[in-house]
Protein backbone atom coordinates (compact mmCIF):
# COMPACT_ATOMS: atom_id res chain seq x y z
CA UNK A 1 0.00 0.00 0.00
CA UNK A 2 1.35 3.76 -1.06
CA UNK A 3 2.39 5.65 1.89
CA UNK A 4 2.13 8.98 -0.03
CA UNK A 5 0.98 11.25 2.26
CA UNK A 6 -2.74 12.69 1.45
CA UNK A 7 -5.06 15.72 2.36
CA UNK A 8 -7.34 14.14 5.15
CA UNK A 9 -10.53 13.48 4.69
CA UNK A 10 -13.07 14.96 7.35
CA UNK A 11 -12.61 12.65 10.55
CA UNK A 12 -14.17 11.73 14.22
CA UNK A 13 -12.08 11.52 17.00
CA UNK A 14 -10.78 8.04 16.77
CA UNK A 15 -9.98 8.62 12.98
CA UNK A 16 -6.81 8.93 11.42
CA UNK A 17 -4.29 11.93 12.79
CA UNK A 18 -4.75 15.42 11.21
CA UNK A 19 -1.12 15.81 11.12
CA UNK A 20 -0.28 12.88 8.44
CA UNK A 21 0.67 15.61 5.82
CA UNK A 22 3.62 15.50 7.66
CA UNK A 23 4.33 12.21 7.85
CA UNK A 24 8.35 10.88 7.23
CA UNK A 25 8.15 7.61 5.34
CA UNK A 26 10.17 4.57 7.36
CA UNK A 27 10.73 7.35 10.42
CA UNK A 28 13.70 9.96 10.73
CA UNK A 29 16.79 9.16 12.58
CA UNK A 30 16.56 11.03 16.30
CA UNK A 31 18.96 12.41 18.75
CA UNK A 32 20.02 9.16 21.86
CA UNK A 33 18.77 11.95 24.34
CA UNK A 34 15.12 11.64 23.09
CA UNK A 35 14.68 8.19 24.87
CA UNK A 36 14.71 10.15 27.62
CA UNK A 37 12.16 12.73 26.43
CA UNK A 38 9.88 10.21 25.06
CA UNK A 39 9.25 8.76 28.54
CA UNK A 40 9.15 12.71 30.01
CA UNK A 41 6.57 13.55 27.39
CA UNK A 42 4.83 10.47 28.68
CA UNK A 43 4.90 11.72 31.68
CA UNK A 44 3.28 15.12 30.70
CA UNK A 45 0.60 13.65 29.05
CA UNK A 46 -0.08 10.58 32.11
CA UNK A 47 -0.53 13.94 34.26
CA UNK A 48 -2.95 15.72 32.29
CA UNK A 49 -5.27 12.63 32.90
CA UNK A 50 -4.08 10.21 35.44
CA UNK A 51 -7.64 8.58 36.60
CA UNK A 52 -8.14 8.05 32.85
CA UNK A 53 -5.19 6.44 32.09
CA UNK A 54 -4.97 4.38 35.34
CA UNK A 55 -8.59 2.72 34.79
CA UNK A 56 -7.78 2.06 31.14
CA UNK A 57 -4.62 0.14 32.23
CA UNK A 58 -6.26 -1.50 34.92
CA UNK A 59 -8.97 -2.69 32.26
CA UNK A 60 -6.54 -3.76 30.13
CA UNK A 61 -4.90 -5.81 32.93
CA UNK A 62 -8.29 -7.52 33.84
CA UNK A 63 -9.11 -8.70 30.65
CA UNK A 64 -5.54 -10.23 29.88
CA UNK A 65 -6.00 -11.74 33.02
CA UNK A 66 -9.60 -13.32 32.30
CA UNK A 67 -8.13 -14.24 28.38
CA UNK A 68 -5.40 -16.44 30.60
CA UNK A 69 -8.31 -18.59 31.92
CA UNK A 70 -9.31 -19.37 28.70
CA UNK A 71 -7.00 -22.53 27.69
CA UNK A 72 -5.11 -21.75 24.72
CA UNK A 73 -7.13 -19.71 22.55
CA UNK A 74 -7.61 -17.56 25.39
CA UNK A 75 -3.50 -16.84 25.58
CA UNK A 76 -4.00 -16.92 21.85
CA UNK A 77 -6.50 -14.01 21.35
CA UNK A 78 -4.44 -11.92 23.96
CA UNK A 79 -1.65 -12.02 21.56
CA UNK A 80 -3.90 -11.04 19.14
CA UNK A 81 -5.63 -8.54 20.42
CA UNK A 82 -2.63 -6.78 21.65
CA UNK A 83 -2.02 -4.15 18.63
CA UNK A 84 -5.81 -3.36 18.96
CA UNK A 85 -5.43 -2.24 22.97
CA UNK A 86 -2.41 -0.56 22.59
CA UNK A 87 -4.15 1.47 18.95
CA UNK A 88 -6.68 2.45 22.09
CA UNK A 89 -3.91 3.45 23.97
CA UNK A 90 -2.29 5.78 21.84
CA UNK A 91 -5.12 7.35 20.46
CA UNK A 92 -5.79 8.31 24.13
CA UNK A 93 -2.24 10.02 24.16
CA UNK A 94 -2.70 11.79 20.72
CA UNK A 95 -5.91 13.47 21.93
CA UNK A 96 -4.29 14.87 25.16
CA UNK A 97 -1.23 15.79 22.68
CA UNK A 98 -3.53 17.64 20.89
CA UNK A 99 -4.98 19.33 23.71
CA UNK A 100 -7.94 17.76 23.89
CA UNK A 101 -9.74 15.66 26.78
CA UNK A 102 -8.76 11.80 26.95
CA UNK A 103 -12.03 9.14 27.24
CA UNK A 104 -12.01 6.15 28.78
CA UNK A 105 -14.15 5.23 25.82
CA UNK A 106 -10.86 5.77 23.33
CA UNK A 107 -9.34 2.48 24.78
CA UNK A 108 -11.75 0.41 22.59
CA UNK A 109 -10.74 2.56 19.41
CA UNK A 110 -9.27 0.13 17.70
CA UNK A 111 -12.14 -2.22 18.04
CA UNK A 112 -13.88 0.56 16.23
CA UNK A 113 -11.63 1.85 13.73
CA UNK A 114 -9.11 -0.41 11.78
CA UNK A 115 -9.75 -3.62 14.22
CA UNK A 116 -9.14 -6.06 11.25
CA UNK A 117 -5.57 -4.78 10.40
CA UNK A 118 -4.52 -4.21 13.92
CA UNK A 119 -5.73 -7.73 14.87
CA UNK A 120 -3.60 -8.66 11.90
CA UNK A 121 -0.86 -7.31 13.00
CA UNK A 122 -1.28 -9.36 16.18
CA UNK A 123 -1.68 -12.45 14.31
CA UNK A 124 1.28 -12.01 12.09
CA UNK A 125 3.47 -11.53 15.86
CA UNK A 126 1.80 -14.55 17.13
CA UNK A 127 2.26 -16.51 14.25
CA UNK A 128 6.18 -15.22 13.77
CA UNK A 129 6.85 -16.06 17.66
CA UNK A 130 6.02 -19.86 17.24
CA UNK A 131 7.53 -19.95 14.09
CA UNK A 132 10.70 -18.78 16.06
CA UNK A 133 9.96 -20.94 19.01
CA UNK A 134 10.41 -24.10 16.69
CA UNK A 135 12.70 -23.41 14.45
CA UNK A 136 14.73 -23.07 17.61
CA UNK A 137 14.30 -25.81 19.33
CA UNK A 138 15.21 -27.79 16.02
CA UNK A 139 18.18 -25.86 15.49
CA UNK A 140 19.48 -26.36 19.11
CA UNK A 141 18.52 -29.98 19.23
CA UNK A 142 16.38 -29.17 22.14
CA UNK A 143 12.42 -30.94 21.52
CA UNK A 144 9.67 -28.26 22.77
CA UNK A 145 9.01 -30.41 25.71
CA UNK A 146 12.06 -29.62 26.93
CA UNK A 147 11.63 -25.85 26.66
CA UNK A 148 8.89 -25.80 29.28
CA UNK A 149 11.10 -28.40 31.46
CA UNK A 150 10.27 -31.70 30.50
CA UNK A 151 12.37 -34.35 32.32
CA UNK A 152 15.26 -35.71 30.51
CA UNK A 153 17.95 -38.33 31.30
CA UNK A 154 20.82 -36.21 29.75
CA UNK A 155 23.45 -34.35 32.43
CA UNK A 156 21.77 -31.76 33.57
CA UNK A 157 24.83 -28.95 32.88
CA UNK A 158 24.44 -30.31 29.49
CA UNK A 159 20.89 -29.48 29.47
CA UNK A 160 20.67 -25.83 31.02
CA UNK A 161 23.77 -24.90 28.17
CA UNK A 162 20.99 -26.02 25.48
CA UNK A 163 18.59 -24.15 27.39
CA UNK A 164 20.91 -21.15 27.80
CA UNK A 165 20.96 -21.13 24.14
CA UNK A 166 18.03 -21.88 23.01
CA UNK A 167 16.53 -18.53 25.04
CA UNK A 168 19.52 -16.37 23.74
CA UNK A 169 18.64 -17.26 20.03
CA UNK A 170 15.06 -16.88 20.77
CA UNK A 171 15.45 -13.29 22.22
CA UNK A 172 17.57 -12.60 19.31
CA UNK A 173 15.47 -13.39 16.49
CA UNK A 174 12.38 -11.61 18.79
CA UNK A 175 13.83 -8.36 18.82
CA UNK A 176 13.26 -7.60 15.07
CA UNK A 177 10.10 -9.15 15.21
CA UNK A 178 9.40 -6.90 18.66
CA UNK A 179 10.81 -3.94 16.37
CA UNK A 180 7.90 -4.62 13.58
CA UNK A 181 5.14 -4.38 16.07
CA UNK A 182 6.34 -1.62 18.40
CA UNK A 183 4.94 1.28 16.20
CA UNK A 184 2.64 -1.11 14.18
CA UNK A 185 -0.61 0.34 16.05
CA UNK A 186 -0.28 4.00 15.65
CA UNK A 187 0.96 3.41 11.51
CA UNK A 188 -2.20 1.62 11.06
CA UNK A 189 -4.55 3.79 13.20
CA UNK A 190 -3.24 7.17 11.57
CA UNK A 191 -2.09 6.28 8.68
CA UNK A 192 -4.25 3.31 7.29
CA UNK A 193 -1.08 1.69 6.32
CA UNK A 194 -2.06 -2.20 6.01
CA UNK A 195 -0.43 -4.90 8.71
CA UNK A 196 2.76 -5.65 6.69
CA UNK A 197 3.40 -1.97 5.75
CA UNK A 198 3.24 -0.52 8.69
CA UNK A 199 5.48 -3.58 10.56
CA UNK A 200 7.97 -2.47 7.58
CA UNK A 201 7.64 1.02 8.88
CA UNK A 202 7.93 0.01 12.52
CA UNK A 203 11.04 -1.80 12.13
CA UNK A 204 12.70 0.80 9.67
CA UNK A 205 11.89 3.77 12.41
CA UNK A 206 13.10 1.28 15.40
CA UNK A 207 16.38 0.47 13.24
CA UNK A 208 17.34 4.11 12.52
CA UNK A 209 17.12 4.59 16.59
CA UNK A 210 18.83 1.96 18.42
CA UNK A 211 20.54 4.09 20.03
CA UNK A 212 17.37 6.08 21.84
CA UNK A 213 16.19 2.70 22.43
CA UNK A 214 19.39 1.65 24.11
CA UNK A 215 18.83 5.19 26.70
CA UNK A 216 14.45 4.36 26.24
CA UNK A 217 14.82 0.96 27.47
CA UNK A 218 17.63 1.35 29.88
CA UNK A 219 15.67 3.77 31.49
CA UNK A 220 12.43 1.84 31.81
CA UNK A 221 14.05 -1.72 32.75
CA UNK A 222 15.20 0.22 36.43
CA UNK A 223 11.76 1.71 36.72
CA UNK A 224 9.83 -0.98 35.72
CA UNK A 225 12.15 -3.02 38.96
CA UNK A 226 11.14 0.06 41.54
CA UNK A 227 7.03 -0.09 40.30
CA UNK A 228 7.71 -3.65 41.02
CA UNK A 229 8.39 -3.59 44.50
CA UNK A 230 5.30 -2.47 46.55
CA UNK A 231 3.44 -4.82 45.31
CA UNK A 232 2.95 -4.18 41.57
CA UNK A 233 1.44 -0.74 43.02
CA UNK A 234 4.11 1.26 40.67
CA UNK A 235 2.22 0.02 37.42
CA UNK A 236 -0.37 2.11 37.85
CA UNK A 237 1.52 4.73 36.58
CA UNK A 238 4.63 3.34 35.01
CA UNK A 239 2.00 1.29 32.95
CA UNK A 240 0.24 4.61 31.09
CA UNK A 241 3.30 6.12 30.86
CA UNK A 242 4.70 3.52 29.03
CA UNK A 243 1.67 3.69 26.75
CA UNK A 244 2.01 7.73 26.30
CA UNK A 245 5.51 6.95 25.62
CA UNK A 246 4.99 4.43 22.55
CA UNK A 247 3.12 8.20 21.42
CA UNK A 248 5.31 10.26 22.06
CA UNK A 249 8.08 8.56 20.48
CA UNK A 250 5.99 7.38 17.30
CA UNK A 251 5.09 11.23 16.50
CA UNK A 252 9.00 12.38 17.27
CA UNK A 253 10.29 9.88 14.98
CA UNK A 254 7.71 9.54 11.95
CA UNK A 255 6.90 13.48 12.01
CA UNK A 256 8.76 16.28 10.55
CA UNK A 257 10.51 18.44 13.49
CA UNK A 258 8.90 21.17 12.87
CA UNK A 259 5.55 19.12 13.95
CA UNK A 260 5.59 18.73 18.22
């Protein structure tokens, strides 16, 4: 699909983004300190509507949780539907970006708007990360049984090396694939790119910024160990601003500068 940008057409407000005239095809390349900022700006717009954002994550966390009772296709359709909360989520964060007054509502957006592409997106993640999962464990010599600790007469220092492996070359081949998706639900919300373009885009925009991402996720890894701590309590905000964040640094990196 052409990502030529295009006048907008007249839109509601869980339609696509008034500012896509300014859209930079496969994102533009962004100072390391604006890891940093993107969690800030996160921040800013958790504060302007902290009740909202903390009963949309807590929503989110609920229904993940009641998908887990469902055996398999329950764990299944949370993969899936992923892409389609997080579109939500970030369509919450453009509208207090844009000055305008978050609703809880906005956190079903993508059920609303675009819910077949973004629950594509998921698919194509879910259906890439058991790809990877077996491709591993026939490349390592490792069965899947033993990935989730089946019992095996083999020396057990032999076994945990395998192991050790295995989950190195797993994480390893993720990463890209976690690179595709990141900005996946924002491209297809704003942009009406379809599920493979806008995984292209994703991946371009995270690959021209691994070095924000280095600072981004550096910086989130230590918070996300002190929300931890009092009993999960810390979510309630590191959670939204995590959200905002995916925002903030989707419209830094796939906007012209002179758009804030």
């Amino acid at each position: 699909m052409s990502t030529t940008p295009q006048a907008p057409a007249a839109q509601g407000p869980d339609e696509t983004i008034v500012l896509r005239d300014n859209f930079v095809a496969d994102g533009a390349t962004v100072p390391a300190g604006n890891g940093w900022a993107w969690i800030a700006q996160g921040w800013e717009l958790f504060r302007k509507a902290p009740g909202t954002w903390i009963a949309m994550v807590i929503v989110v966390f609920v229904i993940f949780c009641a998908l887990a009772f469902i055996p398999v296709l329950g764990s299944l359709a949370g993969v899936v539907l992923g892409p389609v909360f997080t579109a939500g989520l970030v369509m919450a964060g453009r509208t207090l970006a844009q000055g305008g007054e978050a609703r809880f509502g906005q956190l079903f957006g993508g059920f609303r708007h675009r819910f077949g592409v973004l629950a594509a997106v998921g698919a194509v993640y879910l259906v890439a990360t058991v790809a990877i999962v077996f491709v591993v464990s026939l490349a390592s010599g490792v069965g899947l049984l033993t990935l989730v600790g089946a019992e095996s007469p083999q020396d057990p220092a032999a076994i945990g090396a395998t192991l050790a492996i295995a989950v190195l070359l797993i994480l390893a081949l993720m990463l890209p694939l976690l690179m595709a998706v990141w900005f996946a639900p924002p491209l297809v919300a704003f942009h009406e790119l379809g599920a493979f373009e806008a995984m292209k885009q994703s991946f371009m925009g995270c690959l021209k910024n691994m070095l924000p991402f280095l600072l981004y996720g550096a910086i989130l890894l230590v918070a996300s160990i002190v929300a931890t701590i009092p009993l999960l309590l810390g979510w309630l905000v590191l959670g939204p601003v995590m959200a905002a964040s995916i925002y903030t640094a989707y419209r830094d990196i796939y906007f012209n500068r002179s758009v804030v």
